[in-house]
PDB file of N, CA and C in Angstrom:
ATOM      1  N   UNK A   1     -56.377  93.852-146.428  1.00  0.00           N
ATOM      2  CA  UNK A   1     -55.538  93.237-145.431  1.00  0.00           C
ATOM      3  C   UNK A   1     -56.063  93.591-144.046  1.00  0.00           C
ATOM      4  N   UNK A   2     -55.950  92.803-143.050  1.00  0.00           N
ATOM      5  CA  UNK A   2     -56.285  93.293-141.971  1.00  0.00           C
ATOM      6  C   UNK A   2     -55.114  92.887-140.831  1.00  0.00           C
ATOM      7  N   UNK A   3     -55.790  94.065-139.711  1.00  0.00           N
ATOM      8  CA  UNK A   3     -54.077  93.830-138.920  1.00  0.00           C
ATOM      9  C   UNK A   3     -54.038  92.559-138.027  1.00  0.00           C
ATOM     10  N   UNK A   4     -53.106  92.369-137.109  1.00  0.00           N
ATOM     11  CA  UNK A   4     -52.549  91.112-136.338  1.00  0.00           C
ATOM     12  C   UNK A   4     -54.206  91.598-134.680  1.00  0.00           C
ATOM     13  N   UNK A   5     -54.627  92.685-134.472  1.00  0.00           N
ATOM     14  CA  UNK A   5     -55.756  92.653-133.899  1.00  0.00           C
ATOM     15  C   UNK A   5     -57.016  92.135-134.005  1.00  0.00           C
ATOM     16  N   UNK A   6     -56.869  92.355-135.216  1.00  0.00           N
ATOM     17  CA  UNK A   6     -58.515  91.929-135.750  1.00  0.00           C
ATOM     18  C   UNK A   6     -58.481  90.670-136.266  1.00  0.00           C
ATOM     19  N   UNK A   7     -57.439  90.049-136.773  1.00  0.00           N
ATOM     20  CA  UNK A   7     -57.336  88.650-137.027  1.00  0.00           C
ATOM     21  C   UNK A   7     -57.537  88.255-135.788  1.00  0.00           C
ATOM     22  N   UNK A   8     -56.834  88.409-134.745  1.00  0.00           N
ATOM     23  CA  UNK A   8     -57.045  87.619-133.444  1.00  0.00           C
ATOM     24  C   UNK A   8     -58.216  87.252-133.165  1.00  0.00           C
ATOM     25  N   UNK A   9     -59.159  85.774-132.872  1.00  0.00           N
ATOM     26  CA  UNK A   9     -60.086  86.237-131.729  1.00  0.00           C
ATOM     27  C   UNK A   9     -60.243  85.308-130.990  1.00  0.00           C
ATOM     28  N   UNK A  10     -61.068  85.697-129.782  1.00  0.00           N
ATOM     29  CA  UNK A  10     -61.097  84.929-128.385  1.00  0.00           C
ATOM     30  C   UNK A  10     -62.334  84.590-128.398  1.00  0.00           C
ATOM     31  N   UNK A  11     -62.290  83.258-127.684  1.00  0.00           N
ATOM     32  CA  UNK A  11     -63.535  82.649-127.425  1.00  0.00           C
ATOM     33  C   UNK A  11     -63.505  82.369-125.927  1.00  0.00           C
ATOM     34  N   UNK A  12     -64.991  82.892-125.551  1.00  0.00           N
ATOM     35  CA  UNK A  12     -64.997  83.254-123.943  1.00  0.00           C
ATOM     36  C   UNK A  12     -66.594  82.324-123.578  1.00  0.00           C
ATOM     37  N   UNK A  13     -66.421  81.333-123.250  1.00  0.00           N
ATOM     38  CA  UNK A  13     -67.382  80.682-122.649  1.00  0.00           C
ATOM     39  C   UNK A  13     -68.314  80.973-121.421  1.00  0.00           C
ATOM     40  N   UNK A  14     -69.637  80.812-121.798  1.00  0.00           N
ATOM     41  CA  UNK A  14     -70.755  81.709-121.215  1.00  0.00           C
ATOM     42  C   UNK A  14     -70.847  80.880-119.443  1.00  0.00           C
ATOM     43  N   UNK A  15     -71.177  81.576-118.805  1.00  0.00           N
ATOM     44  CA  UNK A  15     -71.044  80.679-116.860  1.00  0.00           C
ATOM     45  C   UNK A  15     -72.190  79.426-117.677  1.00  0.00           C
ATOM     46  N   UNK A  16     -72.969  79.451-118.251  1.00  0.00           N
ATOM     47  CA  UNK A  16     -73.745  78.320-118.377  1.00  0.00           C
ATOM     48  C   UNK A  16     -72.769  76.841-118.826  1.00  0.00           C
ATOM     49  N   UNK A  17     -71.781  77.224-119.712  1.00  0.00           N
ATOM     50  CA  UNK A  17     -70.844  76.307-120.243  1.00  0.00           C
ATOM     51  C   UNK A  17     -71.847  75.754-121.572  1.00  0.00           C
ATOM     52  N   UNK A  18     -73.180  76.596-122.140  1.00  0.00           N
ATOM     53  CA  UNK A  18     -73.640  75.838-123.190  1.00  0.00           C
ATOM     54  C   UNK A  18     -73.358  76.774-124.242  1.00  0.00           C
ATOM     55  N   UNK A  19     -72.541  77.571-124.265  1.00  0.00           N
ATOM     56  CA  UNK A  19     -72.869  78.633-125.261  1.00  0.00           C
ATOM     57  C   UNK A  19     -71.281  79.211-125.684  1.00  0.00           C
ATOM     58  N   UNK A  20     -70.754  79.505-126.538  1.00  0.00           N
ATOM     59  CA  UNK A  20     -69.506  80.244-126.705  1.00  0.00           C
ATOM     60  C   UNK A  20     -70.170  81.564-127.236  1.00  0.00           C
ATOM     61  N   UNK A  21     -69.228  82.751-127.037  1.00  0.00           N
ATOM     62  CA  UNK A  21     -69.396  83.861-127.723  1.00  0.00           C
ATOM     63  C   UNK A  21     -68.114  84.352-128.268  1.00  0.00           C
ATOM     64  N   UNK A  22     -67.741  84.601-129.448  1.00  0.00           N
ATOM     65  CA  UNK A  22     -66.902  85.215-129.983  1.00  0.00           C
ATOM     66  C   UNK A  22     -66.513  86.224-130.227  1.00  0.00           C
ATOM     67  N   UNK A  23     -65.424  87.222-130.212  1.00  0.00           N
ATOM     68  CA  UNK A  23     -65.533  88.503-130.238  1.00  0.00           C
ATOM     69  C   UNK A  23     -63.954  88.758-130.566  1.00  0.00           C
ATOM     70  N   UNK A  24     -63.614  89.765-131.655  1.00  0.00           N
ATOM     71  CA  UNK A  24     -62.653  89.747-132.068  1.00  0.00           C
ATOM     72  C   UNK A  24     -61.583  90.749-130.975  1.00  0.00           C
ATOM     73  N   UNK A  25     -60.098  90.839-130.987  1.00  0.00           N
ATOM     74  CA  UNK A  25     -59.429  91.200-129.680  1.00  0.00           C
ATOM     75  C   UNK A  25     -59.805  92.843-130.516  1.00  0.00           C
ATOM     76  N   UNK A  26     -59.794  93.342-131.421  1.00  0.00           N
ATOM     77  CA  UNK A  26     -60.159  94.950-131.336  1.00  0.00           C
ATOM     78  C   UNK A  26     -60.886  94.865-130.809  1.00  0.00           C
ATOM     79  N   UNK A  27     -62.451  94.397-130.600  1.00  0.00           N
ATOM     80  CA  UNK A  27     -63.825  95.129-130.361  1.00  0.00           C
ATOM     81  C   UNK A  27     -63.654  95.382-129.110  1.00  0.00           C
ATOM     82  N   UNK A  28     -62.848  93.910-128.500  1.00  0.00           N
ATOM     83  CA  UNK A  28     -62.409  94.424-126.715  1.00  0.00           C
ATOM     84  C   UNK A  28     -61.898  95.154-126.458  1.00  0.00           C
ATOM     85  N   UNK A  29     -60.316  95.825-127.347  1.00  0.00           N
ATOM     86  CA  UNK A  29     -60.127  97.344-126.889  1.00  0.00           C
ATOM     87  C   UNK A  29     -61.058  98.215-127.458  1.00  0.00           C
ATOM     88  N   UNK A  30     -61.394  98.023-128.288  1.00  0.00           N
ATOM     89  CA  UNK A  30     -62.562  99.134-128.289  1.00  0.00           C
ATOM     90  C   UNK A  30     -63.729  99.460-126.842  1.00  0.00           C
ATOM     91  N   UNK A  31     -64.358  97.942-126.794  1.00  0.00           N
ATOM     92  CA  UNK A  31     -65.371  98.313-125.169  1.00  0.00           C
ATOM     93  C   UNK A  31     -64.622  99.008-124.502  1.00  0.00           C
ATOM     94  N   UNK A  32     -63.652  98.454-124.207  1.00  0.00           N
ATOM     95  CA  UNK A  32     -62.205  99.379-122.952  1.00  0.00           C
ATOM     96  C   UNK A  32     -62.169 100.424-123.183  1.00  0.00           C
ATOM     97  N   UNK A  33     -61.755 100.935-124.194  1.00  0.00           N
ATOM     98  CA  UNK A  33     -61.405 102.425-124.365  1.00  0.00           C
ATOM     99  C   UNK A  33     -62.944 103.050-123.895  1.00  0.00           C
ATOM    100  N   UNK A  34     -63.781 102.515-124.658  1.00  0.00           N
ATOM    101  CA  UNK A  34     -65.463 103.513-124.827  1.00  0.00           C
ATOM    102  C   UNK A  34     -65.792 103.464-122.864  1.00  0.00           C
ATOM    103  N   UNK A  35     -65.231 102.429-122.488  1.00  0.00           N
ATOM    104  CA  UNK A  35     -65.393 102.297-120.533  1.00  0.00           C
ATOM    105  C   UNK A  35     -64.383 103.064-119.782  1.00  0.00           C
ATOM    106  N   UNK A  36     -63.096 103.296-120.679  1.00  0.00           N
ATOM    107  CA  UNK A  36     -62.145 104.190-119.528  1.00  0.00           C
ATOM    108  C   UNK A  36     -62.611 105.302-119.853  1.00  0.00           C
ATOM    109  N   UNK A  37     -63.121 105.784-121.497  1.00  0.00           N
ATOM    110  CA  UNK A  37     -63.515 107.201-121.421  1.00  0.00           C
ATOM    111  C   UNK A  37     -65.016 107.478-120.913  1.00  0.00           C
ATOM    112  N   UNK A  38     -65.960 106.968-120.617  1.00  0.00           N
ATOM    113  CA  UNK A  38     -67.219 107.130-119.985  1.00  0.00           C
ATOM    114  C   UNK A  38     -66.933 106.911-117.898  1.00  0.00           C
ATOM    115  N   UNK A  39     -65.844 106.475-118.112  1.00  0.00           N
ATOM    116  CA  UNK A  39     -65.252 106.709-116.464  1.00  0.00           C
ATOM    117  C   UNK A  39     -64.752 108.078-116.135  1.00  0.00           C
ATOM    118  N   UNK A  40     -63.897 108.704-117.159  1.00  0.00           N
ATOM    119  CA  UNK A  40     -63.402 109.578-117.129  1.00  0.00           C
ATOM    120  C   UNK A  40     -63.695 111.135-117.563  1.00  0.00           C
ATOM    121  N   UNK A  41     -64.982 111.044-118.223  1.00  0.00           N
ATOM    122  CA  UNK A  41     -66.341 112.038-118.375  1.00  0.00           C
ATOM    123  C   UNK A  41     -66.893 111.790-117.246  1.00  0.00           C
ATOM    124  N   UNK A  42     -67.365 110.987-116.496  1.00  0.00           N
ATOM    125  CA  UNK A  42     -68.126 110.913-115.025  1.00  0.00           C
ATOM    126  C   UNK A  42     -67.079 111.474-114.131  1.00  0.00           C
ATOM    127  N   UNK A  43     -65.687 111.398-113.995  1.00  0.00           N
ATOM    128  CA  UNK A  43     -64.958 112.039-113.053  1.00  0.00           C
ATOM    129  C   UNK A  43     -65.145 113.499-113.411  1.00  0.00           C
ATOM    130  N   UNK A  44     -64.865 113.481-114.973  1.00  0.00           N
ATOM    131  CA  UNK A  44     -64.654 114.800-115.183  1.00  0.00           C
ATOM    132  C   UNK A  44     -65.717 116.058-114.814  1.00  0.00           C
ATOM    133  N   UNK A  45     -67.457 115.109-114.846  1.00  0.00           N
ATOM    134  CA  UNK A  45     -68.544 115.766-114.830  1.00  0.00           C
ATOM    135  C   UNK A  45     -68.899 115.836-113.129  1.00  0.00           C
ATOM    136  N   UNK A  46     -67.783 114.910-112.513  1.00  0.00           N
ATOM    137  CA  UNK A  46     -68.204 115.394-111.001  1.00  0.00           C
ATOM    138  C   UNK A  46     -67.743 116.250-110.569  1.00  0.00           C
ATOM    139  N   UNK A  47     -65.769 116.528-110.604  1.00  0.00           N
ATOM    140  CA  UNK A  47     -65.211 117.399-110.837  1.00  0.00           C
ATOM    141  C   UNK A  47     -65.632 118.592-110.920  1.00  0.00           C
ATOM    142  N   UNK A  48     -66.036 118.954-111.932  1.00  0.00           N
ATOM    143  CA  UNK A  48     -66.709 119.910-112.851  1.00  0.00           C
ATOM    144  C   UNK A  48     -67.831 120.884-111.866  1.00  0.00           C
ATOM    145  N   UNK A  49     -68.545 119.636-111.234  1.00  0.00           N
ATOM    146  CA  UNK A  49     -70.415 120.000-110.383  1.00  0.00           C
ATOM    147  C   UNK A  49     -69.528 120.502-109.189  1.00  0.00           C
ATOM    148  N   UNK A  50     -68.200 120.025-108.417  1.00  0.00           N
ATOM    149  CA  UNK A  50     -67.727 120.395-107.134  1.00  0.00           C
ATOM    150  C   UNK A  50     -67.314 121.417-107.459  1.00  0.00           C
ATOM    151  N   UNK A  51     -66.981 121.592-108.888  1.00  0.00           N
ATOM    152  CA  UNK A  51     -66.246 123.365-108.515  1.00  0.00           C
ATOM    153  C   UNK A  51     -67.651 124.643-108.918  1.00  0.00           C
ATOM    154  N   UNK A  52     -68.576 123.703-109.229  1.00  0.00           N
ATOM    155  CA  UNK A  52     -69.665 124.683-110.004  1.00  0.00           C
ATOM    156  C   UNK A  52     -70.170 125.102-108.248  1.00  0.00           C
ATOM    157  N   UNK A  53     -70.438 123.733-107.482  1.00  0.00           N
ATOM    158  CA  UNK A  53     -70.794 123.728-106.302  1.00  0.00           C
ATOM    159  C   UNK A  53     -70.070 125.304-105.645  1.00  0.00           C
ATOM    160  N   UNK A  54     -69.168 125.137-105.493  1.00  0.00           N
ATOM    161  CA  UNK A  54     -68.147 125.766-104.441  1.00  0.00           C
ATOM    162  C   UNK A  54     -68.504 127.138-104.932  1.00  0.00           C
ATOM    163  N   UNK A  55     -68.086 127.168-106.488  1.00  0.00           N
ATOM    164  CA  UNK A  55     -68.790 128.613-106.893  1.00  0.00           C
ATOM    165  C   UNK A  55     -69.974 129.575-106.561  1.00  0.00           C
ATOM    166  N   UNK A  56     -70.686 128.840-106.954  1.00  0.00           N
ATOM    167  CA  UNK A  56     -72.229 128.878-106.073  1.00  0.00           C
ATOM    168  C   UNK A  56     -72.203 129.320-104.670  1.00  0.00           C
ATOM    169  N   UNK A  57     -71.823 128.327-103.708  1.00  0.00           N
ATOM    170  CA  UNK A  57     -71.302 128.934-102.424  1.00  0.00           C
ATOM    171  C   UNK A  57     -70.581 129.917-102.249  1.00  0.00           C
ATOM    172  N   UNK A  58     -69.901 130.602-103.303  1.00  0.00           N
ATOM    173  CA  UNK A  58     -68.929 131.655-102.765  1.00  0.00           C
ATOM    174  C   UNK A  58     -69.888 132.938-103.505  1.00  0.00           C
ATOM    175  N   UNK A  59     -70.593 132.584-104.497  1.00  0.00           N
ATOM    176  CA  UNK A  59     -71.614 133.482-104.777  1.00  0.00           C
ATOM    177  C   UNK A  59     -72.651 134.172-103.928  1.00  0.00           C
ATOM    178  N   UNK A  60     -72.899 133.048-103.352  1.00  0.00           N
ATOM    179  CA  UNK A  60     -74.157 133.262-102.167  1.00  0.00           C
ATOM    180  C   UNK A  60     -73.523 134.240-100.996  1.00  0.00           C
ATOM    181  N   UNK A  61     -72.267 133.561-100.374  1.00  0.00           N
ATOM    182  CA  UNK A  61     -71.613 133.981 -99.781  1.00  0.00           C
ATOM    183  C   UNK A  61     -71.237 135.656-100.169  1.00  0.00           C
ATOM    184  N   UNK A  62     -71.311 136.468-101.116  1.00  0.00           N
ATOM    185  CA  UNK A  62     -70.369 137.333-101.584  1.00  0.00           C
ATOM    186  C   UNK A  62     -72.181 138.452-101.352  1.00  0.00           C
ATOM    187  N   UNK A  63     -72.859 137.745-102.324  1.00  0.00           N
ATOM    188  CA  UNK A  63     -74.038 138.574-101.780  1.00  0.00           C
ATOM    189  C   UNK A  63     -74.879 138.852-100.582  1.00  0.00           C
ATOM    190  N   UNK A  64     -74.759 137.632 -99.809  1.00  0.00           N
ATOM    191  CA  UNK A  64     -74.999 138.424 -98.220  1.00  0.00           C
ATOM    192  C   UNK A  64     -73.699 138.980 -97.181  1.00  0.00           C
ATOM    193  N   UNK A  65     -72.867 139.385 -97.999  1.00  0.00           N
ATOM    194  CA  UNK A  65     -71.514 140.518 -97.426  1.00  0.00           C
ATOM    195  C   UNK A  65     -72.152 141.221 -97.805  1.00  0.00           C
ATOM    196  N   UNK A  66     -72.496 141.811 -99.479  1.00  0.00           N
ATOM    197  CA  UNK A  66     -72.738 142.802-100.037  1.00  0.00           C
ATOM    198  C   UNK A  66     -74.448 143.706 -99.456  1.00  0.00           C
ATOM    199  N   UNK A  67     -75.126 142.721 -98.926  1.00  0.00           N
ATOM    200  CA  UNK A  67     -76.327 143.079 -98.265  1.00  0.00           C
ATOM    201  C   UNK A  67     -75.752 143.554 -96.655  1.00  0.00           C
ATOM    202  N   UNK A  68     -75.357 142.962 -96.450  1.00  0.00           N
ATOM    203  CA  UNK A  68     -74.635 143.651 -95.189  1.00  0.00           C
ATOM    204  C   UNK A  68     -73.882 145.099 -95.253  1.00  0.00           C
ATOM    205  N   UNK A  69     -73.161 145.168 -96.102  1.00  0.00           N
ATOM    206  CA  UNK A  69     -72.509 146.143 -95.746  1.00  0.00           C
ATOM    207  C   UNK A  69     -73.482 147.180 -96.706  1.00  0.00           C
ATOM    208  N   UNK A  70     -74.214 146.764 -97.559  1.00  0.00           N
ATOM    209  CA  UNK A  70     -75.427 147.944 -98.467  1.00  0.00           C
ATOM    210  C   UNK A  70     -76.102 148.461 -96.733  1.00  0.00           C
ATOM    211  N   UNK A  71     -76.399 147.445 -95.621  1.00  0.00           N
ATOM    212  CA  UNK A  71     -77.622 147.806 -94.497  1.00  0.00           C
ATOM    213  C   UNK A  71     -76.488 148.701 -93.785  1.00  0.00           C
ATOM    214  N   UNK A  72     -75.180 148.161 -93.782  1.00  0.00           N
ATOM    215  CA  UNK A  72     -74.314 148.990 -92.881  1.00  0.00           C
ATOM    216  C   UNK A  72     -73.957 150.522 -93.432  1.00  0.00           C
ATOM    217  N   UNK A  73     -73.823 150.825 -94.840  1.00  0.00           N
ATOM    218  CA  UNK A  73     -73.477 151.964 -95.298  1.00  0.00           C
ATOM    219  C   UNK A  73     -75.167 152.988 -95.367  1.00  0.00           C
ATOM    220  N   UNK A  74     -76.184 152.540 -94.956  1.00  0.00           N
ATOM    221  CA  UNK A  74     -77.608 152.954 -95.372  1.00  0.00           C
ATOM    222  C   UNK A  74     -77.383 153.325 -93.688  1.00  0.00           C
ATOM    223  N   UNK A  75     -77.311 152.745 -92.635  1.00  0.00           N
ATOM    224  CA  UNK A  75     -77.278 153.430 -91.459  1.00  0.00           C
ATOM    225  C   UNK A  75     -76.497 154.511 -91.130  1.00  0.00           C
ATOM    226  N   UNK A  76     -75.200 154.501 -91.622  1.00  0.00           N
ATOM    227  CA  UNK A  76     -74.261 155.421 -91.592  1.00  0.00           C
ATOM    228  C   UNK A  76     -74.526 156.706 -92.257  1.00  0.00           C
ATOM    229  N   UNK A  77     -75.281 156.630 -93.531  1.00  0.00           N
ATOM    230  CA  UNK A  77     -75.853 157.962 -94.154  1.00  0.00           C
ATOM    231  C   UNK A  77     -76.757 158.447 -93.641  1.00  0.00           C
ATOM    232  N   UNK A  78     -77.846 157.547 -92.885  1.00  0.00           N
ATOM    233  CA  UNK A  78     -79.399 157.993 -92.265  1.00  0.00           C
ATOM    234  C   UNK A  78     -78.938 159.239 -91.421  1.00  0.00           C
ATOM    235  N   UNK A  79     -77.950 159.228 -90.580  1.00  0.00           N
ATOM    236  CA  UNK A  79     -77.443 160.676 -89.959  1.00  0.00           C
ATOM    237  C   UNK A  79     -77.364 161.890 -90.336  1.00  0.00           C
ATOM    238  N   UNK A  80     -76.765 161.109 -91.717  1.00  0.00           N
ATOM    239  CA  UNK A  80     -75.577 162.332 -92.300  1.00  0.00           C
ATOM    240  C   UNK A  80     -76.568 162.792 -93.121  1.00  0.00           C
ATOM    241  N   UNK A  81     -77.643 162.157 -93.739  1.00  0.00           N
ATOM    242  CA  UNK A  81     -78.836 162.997 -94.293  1.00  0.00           C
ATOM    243  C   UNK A  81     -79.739 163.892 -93.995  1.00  0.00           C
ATOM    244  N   UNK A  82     -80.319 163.559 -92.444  1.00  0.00           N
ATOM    245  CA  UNK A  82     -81.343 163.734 -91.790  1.00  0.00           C
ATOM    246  C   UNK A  82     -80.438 165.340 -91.263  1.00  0.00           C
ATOM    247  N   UNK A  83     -79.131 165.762 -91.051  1.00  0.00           N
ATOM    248  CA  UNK A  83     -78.278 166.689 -90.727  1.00  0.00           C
ATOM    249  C   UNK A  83     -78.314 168.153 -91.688  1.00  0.00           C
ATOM    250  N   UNK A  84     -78.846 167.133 -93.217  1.00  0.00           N
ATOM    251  CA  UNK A  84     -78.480 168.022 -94.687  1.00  0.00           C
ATOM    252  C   UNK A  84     -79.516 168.698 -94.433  1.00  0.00           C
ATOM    253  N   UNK A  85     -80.669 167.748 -94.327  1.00  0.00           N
ATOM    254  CA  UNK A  85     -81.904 168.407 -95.005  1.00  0.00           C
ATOM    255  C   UNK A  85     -82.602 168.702 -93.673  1.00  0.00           C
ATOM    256  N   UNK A  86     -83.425 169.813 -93.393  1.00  0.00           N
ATOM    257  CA  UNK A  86     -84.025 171.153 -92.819  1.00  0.00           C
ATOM    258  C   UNK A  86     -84.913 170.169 -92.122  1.00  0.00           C
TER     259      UNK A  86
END
C-alpha cells in the first residue's frame, strides 16, 4: 500500500514549455527537508567558527597578559635577587 504522499504527483513544466518532469509530492518534501537541514548545518557550522573565532582571540589575548606580567614579575625579583646573592 502506499500513502496519500506518494500517490500524489505533480507535473511541473520545464521554462522551455517542451518538456514535463514528474516528481512525486514525497521526493519534494524530501529535497526540502535535505535543503532546510544543509541550511541549518551551514548556520550551525558558522555559528560554531564565530565562537571557535572569539575563543582563539581570548586565547591570544590571555597569553600576552600572561607574558606581561611573567616580564613584570622577572623585574620585580631582579632586585630582590641581586640583594640575596654576595
Amino acid at each position: 500500500m502506499f500513502s496519500v504522499l506518494s500517490d500524489m504527483v505533480s507535473v511541473v513544466k520545464s521554462p522551455s514549455w517542451h518538456s514535463t518532469r514528474t516528481s512525486s509530492t514525497g521526493d519534494l518534501l524530501t529535497r526540502n527537508k535535505r535543503k532546510m537541514s544543509l541550511a541549518k548545518e551551514k548556520d550551525d557550522l558558522r555559528n560554531l567558527n564565530d565562537r571557535f573565532a572569539a575563543y582563539i582571540e581570548k586565547v591570544r589575548n590571555l597569553e600576552e597578559e600572561n607574558k606581561k606580567l611573567k616580564n613584570e614579575a622577572w623585574v620585580t625579583m631582579v632586585p630582590t635577587i641581586s640583594t640575596i646573592l654576595p
